[in-house]
Protein backbone atom coordinates (compact mmCIF):
# COMPACT_ATOMS: atom_id res chain seq x y z
CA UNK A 1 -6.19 -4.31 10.11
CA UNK A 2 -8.58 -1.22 10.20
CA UNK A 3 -6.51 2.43 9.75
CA UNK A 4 -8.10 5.68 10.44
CA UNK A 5 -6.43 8.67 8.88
CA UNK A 6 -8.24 11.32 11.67
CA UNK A 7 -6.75 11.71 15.24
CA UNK A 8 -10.09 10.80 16.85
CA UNK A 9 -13.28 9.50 15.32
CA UNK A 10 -16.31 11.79 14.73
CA UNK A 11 -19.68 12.16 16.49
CA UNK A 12 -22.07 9.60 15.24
CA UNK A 13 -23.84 10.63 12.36
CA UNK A 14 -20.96 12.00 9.93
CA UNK A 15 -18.92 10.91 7.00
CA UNK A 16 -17.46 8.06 6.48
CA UNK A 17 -14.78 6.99 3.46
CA UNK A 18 -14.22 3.77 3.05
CA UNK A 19 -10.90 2.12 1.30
CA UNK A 20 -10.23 -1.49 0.70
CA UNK A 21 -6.57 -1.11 -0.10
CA UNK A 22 -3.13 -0.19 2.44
CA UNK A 23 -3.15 3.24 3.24
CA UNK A 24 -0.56 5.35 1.03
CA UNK A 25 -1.31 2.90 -1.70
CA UNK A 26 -2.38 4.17 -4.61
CA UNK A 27 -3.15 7.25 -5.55
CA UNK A 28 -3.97 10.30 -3.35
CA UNK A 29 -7.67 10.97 -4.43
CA UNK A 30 -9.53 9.69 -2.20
CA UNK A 31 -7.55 11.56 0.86
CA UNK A 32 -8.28 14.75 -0.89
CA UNK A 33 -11.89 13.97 -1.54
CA UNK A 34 -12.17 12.88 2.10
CA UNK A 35 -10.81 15.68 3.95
CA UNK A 36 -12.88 18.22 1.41
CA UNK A 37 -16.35 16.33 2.57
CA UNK A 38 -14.84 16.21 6.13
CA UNK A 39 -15.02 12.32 6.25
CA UNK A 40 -13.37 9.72 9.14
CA UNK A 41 -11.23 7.54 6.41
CA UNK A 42 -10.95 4.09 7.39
CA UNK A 43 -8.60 1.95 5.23
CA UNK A 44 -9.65 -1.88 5.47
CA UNK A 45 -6.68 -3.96 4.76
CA UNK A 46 -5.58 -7.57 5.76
CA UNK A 47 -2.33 -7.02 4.94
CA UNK A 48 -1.60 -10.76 6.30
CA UNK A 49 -2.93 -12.22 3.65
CA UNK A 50 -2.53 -10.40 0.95
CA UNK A 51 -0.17 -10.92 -2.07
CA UNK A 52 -1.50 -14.82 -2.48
CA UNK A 53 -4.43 -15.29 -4.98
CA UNK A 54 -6.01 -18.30 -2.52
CA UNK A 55 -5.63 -16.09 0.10
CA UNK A 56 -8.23 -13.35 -1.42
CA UNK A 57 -11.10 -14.91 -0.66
CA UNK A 58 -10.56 -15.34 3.17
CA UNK A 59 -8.98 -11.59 3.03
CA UNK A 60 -12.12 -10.30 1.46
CA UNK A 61 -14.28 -12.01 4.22
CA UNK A 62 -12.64 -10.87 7.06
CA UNK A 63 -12.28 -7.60 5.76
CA UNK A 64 -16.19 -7.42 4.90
CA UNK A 65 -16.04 -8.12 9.06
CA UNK A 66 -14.27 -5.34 9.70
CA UNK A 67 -15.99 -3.03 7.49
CA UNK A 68 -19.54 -4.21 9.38
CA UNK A 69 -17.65 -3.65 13.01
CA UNK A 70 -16.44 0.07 11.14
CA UNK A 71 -20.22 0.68 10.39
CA UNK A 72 -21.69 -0.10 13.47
CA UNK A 73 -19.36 1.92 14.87
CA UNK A 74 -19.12 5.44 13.48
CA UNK A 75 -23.05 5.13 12.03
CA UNK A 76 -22.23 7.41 9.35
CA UNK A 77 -25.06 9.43 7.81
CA UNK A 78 -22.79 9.40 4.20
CA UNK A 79 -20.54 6.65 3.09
CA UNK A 80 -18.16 7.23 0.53
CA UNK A 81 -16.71 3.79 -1.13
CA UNK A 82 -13.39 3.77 -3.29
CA UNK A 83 -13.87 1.29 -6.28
CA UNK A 84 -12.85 -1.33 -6.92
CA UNK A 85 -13.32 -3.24 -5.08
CA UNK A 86 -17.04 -3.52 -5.17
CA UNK A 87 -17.63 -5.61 -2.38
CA UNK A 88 -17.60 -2.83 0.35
CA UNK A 89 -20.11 -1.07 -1.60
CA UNK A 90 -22.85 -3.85 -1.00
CA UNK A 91 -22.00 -3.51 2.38
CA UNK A 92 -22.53 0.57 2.45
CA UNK A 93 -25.85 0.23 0.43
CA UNK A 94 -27.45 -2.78 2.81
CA UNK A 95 -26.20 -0.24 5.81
CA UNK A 96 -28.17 2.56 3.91
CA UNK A 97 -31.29 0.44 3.55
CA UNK A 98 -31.54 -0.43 7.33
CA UNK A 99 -30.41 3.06 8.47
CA UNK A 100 -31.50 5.94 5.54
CA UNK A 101 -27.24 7.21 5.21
CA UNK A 102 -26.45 8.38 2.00
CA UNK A 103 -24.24 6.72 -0.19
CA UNK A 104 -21.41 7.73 -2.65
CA UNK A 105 -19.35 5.21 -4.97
CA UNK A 106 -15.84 7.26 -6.12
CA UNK A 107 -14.97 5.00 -9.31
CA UNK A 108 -11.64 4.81 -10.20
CA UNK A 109 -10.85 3.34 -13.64
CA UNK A 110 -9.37 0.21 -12.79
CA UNK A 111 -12.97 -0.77 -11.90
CA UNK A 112 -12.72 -1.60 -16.13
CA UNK A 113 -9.63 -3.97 -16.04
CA UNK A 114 -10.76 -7.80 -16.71
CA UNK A 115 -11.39 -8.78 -13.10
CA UNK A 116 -13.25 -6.02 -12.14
CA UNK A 117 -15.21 -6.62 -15.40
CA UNK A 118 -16.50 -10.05 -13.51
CA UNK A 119 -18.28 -8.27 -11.21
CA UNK A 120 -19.86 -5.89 -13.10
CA UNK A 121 -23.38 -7.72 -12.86
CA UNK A 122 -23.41 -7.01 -9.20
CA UNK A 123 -21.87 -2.84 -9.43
CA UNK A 124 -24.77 -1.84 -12.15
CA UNK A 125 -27.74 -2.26 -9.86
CA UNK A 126 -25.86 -0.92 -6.91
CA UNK A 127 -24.77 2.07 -9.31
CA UNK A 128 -28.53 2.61 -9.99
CA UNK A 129 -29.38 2.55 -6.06
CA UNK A 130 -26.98 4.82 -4.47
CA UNK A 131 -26.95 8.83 -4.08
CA UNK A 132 -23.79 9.70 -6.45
CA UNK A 133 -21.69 8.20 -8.68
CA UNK A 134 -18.49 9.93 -8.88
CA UNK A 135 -15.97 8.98 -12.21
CA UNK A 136 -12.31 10.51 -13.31
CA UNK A 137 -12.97 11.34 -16.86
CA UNK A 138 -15.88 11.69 -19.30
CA UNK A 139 -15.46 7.99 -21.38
CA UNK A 140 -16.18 6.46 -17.40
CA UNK A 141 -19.25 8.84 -17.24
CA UNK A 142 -20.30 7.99 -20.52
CA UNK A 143 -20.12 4.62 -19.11
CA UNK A 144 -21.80 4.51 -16.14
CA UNK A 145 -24.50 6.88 -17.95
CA UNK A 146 -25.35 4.14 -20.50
CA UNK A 147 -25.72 1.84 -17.18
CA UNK A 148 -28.59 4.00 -15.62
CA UNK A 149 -26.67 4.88 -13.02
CA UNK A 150 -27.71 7.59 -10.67
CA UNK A 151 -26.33 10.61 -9.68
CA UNK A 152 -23.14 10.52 -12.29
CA UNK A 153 -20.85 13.75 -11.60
CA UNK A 154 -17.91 13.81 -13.63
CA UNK A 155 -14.89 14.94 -10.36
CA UNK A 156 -11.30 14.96 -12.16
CA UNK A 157 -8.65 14.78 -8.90
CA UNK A 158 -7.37 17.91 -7.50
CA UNK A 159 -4.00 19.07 -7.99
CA UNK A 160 -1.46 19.34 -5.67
CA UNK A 161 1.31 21.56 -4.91
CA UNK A 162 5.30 20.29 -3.54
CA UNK A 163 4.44 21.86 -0.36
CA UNK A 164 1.74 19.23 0.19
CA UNK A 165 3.38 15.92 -1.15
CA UNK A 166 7.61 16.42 -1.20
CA UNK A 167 9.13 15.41 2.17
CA UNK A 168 12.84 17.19 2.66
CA UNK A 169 13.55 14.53 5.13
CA UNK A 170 13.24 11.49 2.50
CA UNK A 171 16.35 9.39 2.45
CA UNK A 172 17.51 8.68 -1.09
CA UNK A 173 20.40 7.04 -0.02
CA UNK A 174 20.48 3.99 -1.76
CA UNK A 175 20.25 5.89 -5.05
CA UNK A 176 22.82 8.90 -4.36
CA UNK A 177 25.18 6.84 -6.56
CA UNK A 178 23.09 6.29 -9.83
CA UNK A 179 21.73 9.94 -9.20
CA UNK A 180 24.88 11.66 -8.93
CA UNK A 181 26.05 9.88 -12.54
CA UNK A 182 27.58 12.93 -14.71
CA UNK A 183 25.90 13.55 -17.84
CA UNK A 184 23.15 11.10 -17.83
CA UNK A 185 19.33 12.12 -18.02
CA UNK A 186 17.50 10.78 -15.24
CA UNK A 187 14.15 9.50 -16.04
CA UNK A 188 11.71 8.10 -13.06
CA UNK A 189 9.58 5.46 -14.43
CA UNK A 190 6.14 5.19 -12.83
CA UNK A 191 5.53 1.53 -11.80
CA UNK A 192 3.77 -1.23 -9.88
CA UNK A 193 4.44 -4.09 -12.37
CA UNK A 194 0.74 -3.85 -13.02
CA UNK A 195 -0.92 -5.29 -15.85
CA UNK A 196 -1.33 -2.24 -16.80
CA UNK A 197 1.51 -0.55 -16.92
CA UNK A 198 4.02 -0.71 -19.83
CA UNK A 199 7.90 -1.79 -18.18
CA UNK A 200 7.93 -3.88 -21.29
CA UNK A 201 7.65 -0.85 -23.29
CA UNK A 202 10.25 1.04 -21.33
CA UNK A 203 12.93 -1.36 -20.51
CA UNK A 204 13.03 -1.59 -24.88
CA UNK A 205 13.59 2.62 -24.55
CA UNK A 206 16.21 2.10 -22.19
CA UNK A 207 17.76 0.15 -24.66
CA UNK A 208 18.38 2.74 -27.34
CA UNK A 209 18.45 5.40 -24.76
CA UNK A 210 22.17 4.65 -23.04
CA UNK A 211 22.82 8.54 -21.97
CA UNK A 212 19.36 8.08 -19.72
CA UNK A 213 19.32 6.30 -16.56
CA UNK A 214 16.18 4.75 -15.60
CA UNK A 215 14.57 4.97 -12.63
CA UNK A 216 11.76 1.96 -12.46
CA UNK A 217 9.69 1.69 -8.99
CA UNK A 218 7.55 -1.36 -7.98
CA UNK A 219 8.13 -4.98 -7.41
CA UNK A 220 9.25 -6.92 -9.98
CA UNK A 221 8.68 -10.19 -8.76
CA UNK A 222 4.92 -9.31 -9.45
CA UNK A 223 5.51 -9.67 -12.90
CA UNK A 224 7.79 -12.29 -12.49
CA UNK A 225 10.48 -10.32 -14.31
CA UNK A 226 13.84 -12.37 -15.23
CA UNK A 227 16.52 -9.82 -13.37
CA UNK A 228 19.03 -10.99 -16.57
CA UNK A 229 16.91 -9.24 -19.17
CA UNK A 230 16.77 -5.53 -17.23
CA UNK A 231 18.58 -3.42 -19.11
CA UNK A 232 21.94 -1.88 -17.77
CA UNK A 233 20.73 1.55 -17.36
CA UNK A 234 17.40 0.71 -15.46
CA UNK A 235 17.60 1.03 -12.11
CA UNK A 236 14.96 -1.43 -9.78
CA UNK A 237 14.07 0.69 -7.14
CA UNK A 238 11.78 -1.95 -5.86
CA UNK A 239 8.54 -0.87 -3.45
CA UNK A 240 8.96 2.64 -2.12
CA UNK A 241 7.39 4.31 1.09
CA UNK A 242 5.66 7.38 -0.49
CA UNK A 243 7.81 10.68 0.79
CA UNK A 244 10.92 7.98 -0.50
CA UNK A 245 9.14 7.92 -4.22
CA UNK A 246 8.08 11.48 -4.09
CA UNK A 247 12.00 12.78 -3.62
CA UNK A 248 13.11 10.34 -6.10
CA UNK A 249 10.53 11.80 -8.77
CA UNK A 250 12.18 15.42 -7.39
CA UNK A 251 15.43 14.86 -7.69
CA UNK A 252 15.22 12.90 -11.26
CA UNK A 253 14.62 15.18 -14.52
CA UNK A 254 12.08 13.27 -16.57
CA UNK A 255 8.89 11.47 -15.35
CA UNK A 256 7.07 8.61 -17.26
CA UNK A 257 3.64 8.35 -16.61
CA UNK A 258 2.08 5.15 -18.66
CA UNK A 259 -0.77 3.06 -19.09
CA UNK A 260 -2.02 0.28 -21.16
CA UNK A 261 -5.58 0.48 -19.40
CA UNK A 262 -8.68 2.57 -21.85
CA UNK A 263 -9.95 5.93 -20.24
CA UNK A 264 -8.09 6.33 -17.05
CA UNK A 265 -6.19 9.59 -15.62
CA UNK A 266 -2.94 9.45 -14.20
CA UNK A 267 -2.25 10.95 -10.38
CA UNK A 268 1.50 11.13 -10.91
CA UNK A 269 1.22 13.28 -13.71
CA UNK A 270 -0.34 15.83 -11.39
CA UNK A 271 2.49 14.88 -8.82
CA UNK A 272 4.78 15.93 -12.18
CA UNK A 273 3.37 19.15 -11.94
CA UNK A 274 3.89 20.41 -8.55
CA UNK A 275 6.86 19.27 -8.77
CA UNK A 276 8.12 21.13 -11.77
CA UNK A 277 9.22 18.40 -13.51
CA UNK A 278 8.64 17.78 -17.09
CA UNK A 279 6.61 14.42 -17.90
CA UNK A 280 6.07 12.10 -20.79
CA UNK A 281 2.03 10.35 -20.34
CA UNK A 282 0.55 7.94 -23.12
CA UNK A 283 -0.78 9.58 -25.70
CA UNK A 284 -4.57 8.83 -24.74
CA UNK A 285 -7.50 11.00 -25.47
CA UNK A 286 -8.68 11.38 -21.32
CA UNK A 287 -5.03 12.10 -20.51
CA UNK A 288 -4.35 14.09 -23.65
CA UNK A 289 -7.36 16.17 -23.27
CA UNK A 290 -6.71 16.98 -19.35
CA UNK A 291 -3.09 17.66 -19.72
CA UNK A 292 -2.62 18.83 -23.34
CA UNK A 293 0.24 21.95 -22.93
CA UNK A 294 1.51 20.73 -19.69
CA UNK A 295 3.61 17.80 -21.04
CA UNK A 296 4.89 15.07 -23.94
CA UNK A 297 2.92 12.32 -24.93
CA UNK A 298 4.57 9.23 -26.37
CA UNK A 299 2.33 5.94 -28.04
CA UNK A 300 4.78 4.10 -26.00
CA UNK A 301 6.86 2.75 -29.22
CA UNK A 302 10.66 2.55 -28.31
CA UNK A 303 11.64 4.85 -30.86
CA UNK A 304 8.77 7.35 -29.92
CA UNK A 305 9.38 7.42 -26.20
CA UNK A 306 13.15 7.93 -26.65
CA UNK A 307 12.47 10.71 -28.79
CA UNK A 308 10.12 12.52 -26.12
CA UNK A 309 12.45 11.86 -23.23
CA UNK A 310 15.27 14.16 -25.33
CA UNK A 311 12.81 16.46 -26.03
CA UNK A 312 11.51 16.89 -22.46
CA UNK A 313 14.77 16.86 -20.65
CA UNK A 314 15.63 19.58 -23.85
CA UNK A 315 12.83 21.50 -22.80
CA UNK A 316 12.01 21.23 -19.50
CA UNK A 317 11.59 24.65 -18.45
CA UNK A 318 8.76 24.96 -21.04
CA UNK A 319 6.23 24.16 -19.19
CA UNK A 320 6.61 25.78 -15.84
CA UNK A 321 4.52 28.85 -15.86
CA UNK A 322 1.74 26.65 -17.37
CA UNK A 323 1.87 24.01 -14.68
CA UNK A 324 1.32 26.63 -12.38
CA UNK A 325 -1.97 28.42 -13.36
CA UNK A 326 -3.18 24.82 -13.93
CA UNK A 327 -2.27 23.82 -10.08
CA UNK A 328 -4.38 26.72 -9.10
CA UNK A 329 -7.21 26.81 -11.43
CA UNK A 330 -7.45 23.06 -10.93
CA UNK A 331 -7.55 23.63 -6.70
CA UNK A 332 -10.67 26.01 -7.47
CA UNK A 333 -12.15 23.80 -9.47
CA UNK A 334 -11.86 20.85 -7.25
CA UNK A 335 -12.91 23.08 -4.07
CA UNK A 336 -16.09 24.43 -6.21
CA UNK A 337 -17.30 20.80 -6.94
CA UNK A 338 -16.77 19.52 -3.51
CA UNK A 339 -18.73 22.28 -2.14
CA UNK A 340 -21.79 21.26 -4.09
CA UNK A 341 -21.28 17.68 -3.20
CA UNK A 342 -21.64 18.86 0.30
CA UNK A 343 -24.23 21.04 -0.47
CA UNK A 344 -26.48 17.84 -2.38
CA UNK A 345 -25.69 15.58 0.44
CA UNK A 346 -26.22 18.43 3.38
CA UNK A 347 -23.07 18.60 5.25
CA UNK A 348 -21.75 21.69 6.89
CA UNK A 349 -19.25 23.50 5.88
CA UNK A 350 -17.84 23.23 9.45
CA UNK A 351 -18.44 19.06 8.92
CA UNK A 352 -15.85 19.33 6.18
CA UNK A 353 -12.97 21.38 7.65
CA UNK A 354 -12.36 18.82 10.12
């Protein structure tokens, strides 16, 4: 199924953003990025068939279906394609050879895990052909650099305030009990059961960490995790709608944010931030670099995270006034770059407050 995030499609002729992934999923980039270049998002997803590997390839045909009906459509003078996956991309650059649109590839850094990797033969020359090449961090520009792509503009994502993401309304219900524990840290845990992330890692903290609770989101069926070896003190939250996972984050007292992946920024550490709420991030030079002042950074050791969830729940109102001027200065920043975005690809300014 085909989701559009705008009350009513655009004349003919605009922007178009493209996602292959369920809308809400992920991080909240690409919404930002879309409503700053005034863009119709359309969020290709059969969800149907997804979740079984055999299933993919029929999922990724009859979503390259629905992308041509999107296309034909809306005839967008600028696509904008989220990556990975790659595939829609193809689409939005044969589209631009028959019609002349623009097009703009927004590369998020899981385009570097292993099966991404595969299909790196077909994303170079497509990176070379299109308009702009937009990356999180400066290893990824380095990288698509040394590939000859075109167009490479380094666009960190834009911070974000509670006003814009916490939802007073969220029912946390089925976690009043474990919340409302006296004298135990809470500590949300970041998760999808990924391959990147590190539950390994923090189920061991958990361990040595009895006067925390642990708060770990995602499915852990994914991973095929044995339900006998979670520790006592971790807390399965399973998949949660957004505004659910937002409140959850608000009402705990320590955030991790971790990742076993190279060269990739975190969006819930800037969800961290506007929330107030102090964070502990691998220690990785594009993370380290971004947020270095704002937070704790562990090398996800049990020992070593232990120790920087006591120190952050010690001193969590450390950080506060700096989280603040970076929310702001990073909202400039974000609003300058998109402007000149706008201004390469020549869309009004009254385009991009729709």
């Amino acid at each position: 199924m085909t989701q559009a995030l705008e009350p009513a499609p655009p004349a003919k002729g605009g922007v178009l953003f493209l996602f292959w992934c369920r809308e809400g999923s992920g991080s909240g980039r690409g919404e930002h990025l879309a409503r700053a270049l005034g863009a119709v998002s359309a969020y290709v997803w059969r969800a149907n068939l997804a979740g079984s590997l055999w299933k993919t390839p029929l999922r990724y045909l009859l979503q390259t279906l629905d992308t041509a009906k999107i296309l034909r459509k809306q005839q967008p003078r600028v696509v904008c394609v989220q990556l990975p996956p790659v595939f829609p991309l193809v689409q939005a650059w044969w589209y631009a050879r028959r019609t002349g649109a623009q097009v703009i590839a927004d590369n998020h850094s899981s385009f570097l895990d292993g099966r991404w990797q595969l299909f790196h033969w077909l994303q170079k020359p497509l990176a070379r052909r299109i308009r702009i090449n937009l990356v999180h961090n400066e290893a990824n520009a380095a990288l698509l650099r040394g590939w000859g792509a075109s167009g490479v503009m380094l666009l960190k994502s834009p911070a974000v305030t509670a006003e814009e993401i916490l939802d007073p309304n969220a029912d946390l219900s089925p976690f009043q009990k474990e919340l409302d524990a006296p004298g135990l840290i809470r500590v949300l845990m970041v998760n999808r059961f990924a391959v990147d992330d590190a539950w390994r890692e923090v189920f061991a903290a958990a361990r040595i960490t009895p006067e925390a609770r642990f708060f770990v989101t995602g499915d852990p069926a994914r991973a095929g995790v044995p339900l006998d070896q979670v520790p006592e003190n971790v807390v399965l939250t399973g998949l949660l709608p957004k505004p659910v996972f937002i409140a959850l984050m608000a009402a705990c007292d320590v955030t991790l944010s971790l990742t076993l992946r190279r060269d990739t920024l975190l969006w819930s550490i800037r969800e961290s931030l506007a929330l107030g709420k102090p964070f502990v991030a691998s220690r990785a030079p594009v993370i380290q670099e971004e947020f270095d002042r704002l937070g704790l950074f562990t090398d996800h050791s049990p020992g070593d995270m232990r120790a920087r969830i006591l120190e952050a729940h010690a001193q969590r109102d450390t950080w506060l006034t700096a989280m603040a001027e970076y929310i702001v200065h990073d909202q400039e920043r974000f609003l300058r770059q998109t402007r000149e975005i706008r201004e390469q690809l020549g869309i009004s300014p009254a385009a991009s407050s729709r």
